[in-house]
C-alpha atoms as a PDB file:
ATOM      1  CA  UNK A   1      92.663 188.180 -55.478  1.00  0.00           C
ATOM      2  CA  UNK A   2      95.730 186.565 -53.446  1.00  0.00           C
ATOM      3  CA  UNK A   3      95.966 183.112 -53.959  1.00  0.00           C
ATOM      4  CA  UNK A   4      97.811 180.725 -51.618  1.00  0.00           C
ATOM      5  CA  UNK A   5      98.682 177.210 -51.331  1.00  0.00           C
ATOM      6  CA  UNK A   6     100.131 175.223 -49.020  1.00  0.00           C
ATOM      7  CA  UNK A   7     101.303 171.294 -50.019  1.00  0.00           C
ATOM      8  CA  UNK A   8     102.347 168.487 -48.100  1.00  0.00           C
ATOM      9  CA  UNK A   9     102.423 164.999 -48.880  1.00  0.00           C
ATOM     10  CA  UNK A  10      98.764 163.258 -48.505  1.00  0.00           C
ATOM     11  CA  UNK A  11      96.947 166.470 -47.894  1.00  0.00           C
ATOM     12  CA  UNK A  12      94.978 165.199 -44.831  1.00  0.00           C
ATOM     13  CA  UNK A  13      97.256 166.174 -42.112  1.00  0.00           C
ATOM     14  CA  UNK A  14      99.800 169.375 -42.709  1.00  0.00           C
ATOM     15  CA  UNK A  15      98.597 171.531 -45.033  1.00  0.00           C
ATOM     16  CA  UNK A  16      95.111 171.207 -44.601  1.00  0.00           C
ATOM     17  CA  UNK A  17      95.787 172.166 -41.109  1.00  0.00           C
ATOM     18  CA  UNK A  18      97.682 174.769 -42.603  1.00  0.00           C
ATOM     19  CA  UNK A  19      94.513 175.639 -44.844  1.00  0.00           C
ATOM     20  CA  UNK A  20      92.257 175.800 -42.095  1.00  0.00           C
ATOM     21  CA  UNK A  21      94.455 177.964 -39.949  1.00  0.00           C
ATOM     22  CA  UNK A  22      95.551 180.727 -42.684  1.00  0.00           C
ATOM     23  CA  UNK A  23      91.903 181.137 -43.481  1.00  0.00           C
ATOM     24  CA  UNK A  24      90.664 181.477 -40.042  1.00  0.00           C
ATOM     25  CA  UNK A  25      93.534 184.411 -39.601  1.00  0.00           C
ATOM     26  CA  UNK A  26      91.978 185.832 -43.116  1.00  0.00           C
ATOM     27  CA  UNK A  27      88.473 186.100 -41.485  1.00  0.00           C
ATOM     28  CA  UNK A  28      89.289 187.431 -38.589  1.00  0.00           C
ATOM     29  CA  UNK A  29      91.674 189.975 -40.215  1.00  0.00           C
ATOM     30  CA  UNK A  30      88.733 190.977 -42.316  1.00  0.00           C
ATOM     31  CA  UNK A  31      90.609 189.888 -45.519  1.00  0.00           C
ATOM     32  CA  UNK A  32      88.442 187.564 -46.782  1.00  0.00           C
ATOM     33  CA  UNK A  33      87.590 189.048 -50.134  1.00  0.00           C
ATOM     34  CA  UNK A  34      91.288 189.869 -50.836  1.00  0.00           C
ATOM     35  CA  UNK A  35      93.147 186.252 -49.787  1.00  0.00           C
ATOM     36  CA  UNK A  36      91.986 183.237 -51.148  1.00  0.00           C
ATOM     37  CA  UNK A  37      93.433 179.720 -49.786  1.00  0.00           C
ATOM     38  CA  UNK A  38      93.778 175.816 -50.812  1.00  0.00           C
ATOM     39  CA  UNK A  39      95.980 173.171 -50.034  1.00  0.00           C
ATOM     40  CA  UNK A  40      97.046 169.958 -52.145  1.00  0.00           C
ATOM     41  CA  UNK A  41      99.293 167.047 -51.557  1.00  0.00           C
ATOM     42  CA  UNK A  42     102.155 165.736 -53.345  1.00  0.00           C
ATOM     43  CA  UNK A  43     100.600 162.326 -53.779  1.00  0.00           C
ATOM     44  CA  UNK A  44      97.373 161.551 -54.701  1.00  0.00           C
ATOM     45  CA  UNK A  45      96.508 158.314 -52.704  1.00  0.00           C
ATOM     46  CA  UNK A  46      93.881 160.215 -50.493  1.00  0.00           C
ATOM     47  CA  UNK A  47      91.617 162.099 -52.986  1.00  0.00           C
ATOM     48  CA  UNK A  48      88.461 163.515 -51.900  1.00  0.00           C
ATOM     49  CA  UNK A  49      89.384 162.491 -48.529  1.00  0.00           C
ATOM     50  CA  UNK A  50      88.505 165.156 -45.620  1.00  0.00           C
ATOM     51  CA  UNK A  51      91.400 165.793 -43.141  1.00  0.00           C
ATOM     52  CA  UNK A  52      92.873 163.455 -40.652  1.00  0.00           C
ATOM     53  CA  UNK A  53      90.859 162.126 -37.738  1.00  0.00           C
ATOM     54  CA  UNK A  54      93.582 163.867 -35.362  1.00  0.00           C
ATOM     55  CA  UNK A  55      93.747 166.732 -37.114  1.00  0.00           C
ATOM     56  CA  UNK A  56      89.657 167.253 -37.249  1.00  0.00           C
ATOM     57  CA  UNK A  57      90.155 166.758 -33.893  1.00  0.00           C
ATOM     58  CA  UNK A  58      92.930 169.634 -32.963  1.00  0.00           C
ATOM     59  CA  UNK A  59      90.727 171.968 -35.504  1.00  0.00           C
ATOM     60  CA  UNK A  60      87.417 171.156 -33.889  1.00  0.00           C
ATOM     61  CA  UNK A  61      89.499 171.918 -30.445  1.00  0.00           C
ATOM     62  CA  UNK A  62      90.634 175.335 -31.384  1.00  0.00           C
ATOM     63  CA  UNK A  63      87.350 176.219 -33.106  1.00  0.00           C
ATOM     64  CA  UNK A  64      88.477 176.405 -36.900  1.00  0.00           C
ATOM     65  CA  UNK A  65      86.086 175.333 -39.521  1.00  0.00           C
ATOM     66  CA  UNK A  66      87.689 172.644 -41.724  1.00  0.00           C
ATOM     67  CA  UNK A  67      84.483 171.248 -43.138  1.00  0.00           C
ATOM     68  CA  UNK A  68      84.783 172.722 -47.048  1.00  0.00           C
ATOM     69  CA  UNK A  69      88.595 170.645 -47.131  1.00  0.00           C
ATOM     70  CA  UNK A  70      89.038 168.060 -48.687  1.00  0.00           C
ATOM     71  CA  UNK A  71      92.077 166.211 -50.235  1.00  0.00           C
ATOM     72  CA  UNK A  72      93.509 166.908 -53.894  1.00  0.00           C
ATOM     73  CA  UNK A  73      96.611 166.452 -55.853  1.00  0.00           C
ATOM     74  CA  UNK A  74      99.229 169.193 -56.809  1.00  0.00           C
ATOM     75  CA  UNK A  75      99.215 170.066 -60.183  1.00  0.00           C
ATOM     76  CA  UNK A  76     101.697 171.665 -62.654  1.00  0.00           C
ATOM     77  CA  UNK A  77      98.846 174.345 -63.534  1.00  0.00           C
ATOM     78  CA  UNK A  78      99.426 175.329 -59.908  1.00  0.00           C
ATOM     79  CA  UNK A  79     102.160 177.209 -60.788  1.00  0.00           C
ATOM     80  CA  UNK A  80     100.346 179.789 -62.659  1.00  0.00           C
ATOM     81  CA  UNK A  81      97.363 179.653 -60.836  1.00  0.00           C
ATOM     82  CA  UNK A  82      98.829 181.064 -56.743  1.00  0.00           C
ATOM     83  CA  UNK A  83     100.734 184.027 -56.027  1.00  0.00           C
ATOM     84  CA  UNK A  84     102.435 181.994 -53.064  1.00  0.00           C
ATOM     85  CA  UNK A  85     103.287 178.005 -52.786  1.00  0.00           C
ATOM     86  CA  UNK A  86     104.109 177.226 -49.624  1.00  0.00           C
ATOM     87  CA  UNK A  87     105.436 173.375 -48.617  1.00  0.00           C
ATOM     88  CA  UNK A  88     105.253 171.990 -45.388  1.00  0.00           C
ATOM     89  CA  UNK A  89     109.252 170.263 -45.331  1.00  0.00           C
ATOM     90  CA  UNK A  90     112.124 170.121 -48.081  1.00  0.00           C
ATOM     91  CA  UNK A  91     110.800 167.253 -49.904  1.00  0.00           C
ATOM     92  CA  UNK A  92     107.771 168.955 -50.660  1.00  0.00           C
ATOM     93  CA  UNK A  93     109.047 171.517 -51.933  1.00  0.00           C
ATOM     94  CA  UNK A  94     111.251 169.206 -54.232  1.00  0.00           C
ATOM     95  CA  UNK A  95     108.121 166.959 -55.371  1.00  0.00           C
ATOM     96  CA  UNK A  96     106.811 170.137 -56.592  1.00  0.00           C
ATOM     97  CA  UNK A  97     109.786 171.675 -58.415  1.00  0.00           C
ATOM     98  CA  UNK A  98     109.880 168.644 -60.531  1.00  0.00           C
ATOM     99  CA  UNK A  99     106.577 169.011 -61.654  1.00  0.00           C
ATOM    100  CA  UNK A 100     107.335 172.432 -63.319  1.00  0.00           C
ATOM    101  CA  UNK A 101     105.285 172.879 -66.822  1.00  0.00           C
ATOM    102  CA  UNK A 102     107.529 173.265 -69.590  1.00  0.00           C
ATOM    103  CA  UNK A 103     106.588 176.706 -70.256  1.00  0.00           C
ATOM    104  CA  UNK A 104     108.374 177.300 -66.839  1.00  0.00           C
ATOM    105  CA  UNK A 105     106.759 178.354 -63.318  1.00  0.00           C
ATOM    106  CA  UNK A 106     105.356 182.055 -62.299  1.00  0.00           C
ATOM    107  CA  UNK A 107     105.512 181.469 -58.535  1.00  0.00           C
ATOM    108  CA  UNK A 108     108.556 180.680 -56.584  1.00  0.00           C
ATOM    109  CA  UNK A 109     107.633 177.802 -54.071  1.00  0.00           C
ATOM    110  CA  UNK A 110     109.256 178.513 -50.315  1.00  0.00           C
ATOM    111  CA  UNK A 111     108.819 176.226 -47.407  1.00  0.00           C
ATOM    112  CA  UNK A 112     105.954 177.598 -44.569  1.00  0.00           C
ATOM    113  CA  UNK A 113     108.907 177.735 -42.200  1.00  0.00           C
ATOM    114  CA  UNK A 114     110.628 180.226 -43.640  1.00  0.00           C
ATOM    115  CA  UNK A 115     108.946 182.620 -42.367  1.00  0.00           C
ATOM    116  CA  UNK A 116     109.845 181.737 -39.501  1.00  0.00           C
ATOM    117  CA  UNK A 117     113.802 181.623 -39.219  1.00  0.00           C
ATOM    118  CA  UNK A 118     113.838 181.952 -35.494  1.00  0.00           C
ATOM    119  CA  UNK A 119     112.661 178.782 -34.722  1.00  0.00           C
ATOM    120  CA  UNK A 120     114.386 175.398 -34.737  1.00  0.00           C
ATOM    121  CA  UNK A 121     112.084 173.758 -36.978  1.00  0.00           C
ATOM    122  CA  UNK A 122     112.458 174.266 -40.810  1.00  0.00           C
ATOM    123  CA  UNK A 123     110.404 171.731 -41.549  1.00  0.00           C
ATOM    124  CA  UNK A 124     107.045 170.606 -40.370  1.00  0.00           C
ATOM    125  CA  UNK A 125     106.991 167.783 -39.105  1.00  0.00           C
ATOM    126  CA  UNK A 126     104.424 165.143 -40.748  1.00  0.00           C
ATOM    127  CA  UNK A 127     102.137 164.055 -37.890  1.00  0.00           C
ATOM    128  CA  UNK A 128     101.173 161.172 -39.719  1.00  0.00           C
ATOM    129  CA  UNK A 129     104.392 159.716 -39.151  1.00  0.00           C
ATOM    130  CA  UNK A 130     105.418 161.131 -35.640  1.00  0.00           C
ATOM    131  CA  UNK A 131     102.142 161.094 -33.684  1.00  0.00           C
ATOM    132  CA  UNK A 132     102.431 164.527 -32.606  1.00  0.00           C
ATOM    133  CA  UNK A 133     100.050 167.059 -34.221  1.00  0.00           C
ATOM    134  CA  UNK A 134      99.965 169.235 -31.618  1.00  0.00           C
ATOM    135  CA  UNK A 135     103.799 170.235 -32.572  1.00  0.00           C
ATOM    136  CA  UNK A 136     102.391 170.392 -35.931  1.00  0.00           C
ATOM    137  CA  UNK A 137      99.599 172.814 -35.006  1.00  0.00           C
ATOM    138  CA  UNK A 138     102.156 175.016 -33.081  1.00  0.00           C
ATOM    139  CA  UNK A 139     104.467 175.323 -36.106  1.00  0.00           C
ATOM    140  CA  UNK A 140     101.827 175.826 -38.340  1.00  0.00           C
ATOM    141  CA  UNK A 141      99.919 178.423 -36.520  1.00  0.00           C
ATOM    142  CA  UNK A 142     103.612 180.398 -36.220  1.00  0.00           C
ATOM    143  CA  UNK A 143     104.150 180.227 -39.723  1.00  0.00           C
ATOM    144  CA  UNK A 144     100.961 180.854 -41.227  1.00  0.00           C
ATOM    145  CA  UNK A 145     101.029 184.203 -38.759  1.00  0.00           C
ATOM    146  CA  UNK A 146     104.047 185.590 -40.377  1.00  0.00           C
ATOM    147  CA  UNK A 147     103.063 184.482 -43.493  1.00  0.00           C
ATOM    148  CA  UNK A 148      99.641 186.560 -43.445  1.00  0.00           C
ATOM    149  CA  UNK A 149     101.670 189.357 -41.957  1.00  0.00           C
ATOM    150  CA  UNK A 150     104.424 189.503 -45.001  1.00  0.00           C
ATOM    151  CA  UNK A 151     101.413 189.067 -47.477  1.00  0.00           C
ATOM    152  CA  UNK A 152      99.596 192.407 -45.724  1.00  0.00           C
ATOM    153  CA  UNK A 153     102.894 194.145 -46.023  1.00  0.00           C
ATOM    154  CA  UNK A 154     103.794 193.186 -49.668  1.00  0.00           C
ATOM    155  CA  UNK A 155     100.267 193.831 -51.185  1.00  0.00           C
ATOM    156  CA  UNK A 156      99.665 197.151 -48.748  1.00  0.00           C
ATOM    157  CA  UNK A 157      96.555 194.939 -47.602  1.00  0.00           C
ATOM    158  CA  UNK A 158      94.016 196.848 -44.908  1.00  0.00           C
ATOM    159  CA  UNK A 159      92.127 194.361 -42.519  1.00  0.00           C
ATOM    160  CA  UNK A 160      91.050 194.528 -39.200  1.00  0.00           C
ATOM    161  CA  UNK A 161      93.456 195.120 -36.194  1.00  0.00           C
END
């Protein structure tokens, strides 16, 4: 099994969008036995919590189950537990590298836009902060595209057309 992750900072806005997204490209690629996915957040204030209102809202307006998310903190067993890491902006990606167990890290953790180094953006932008999820969605839905696409291709994956 695959195992992916993607973090951002509360986990109520980014990367469960993020979750929600890569999983609905899993189903319909037919690659839901091979690809498992989670997201976390970087901070633990929101616990439990199910996404953001707005972001319920954009998922429930594209048609993309979100009901099974719900917020949970990062955690240095993380490391060993995904094959990919994926943080929504830089500072993600630096809460989490200094949170790596003593016994080092297996994964290397990449920012989502990275996959996508033909657009402006190489970091998503928090919605939380700037209003606008709908930029958010947009980037996410790019990246998490490519993403699935370079995880096919690396792990000779067959899934529907």
């Amino acid at each position: 099994m695959i195992r992916v992750l993607f973090v951002c900072l509360g986990n109520i806005c980014r990367s469960p969008m993020a979750e929600a997204v890569f999983r609905e490209l899993v189903r319909k690629k037919g690659l839901e036995g091979k690809i498992e996915v989670d997201s976390a957040g970087t901070g633990n204030w929101h616990i439990g919590s199910p996404p953001h209102e707005a972001t319920q809202t954009l998922l429930n307006d594209k048609k993309i189950d979100f009901s099974s998310i719900k917020a949970r903190e990062f955690l240095p067993v993380d490391f060993s537990s995904f094959n990919y890491i994926i943080g929504m902006d830089r500072q993600n990606v630096l809460d989490m590298e200094a949170r790596t167990p003593k016994e080092g890290k297996t994964v290397t953790v990449t920012r989502l836009m990275d996959e996508r180094l033909d657009l402006d953006h190489r970091d998503v932008p928090d919605p939380w902060y700037t209003g606008n999820f709908n930029l958010t969605y947009e980037l996410v839905k790019a990246g998490t595209e490519a993403l699935l696409e370079r995880i096919i291709k690396e792990h000779h994956l067959e899934g529907r057309s």
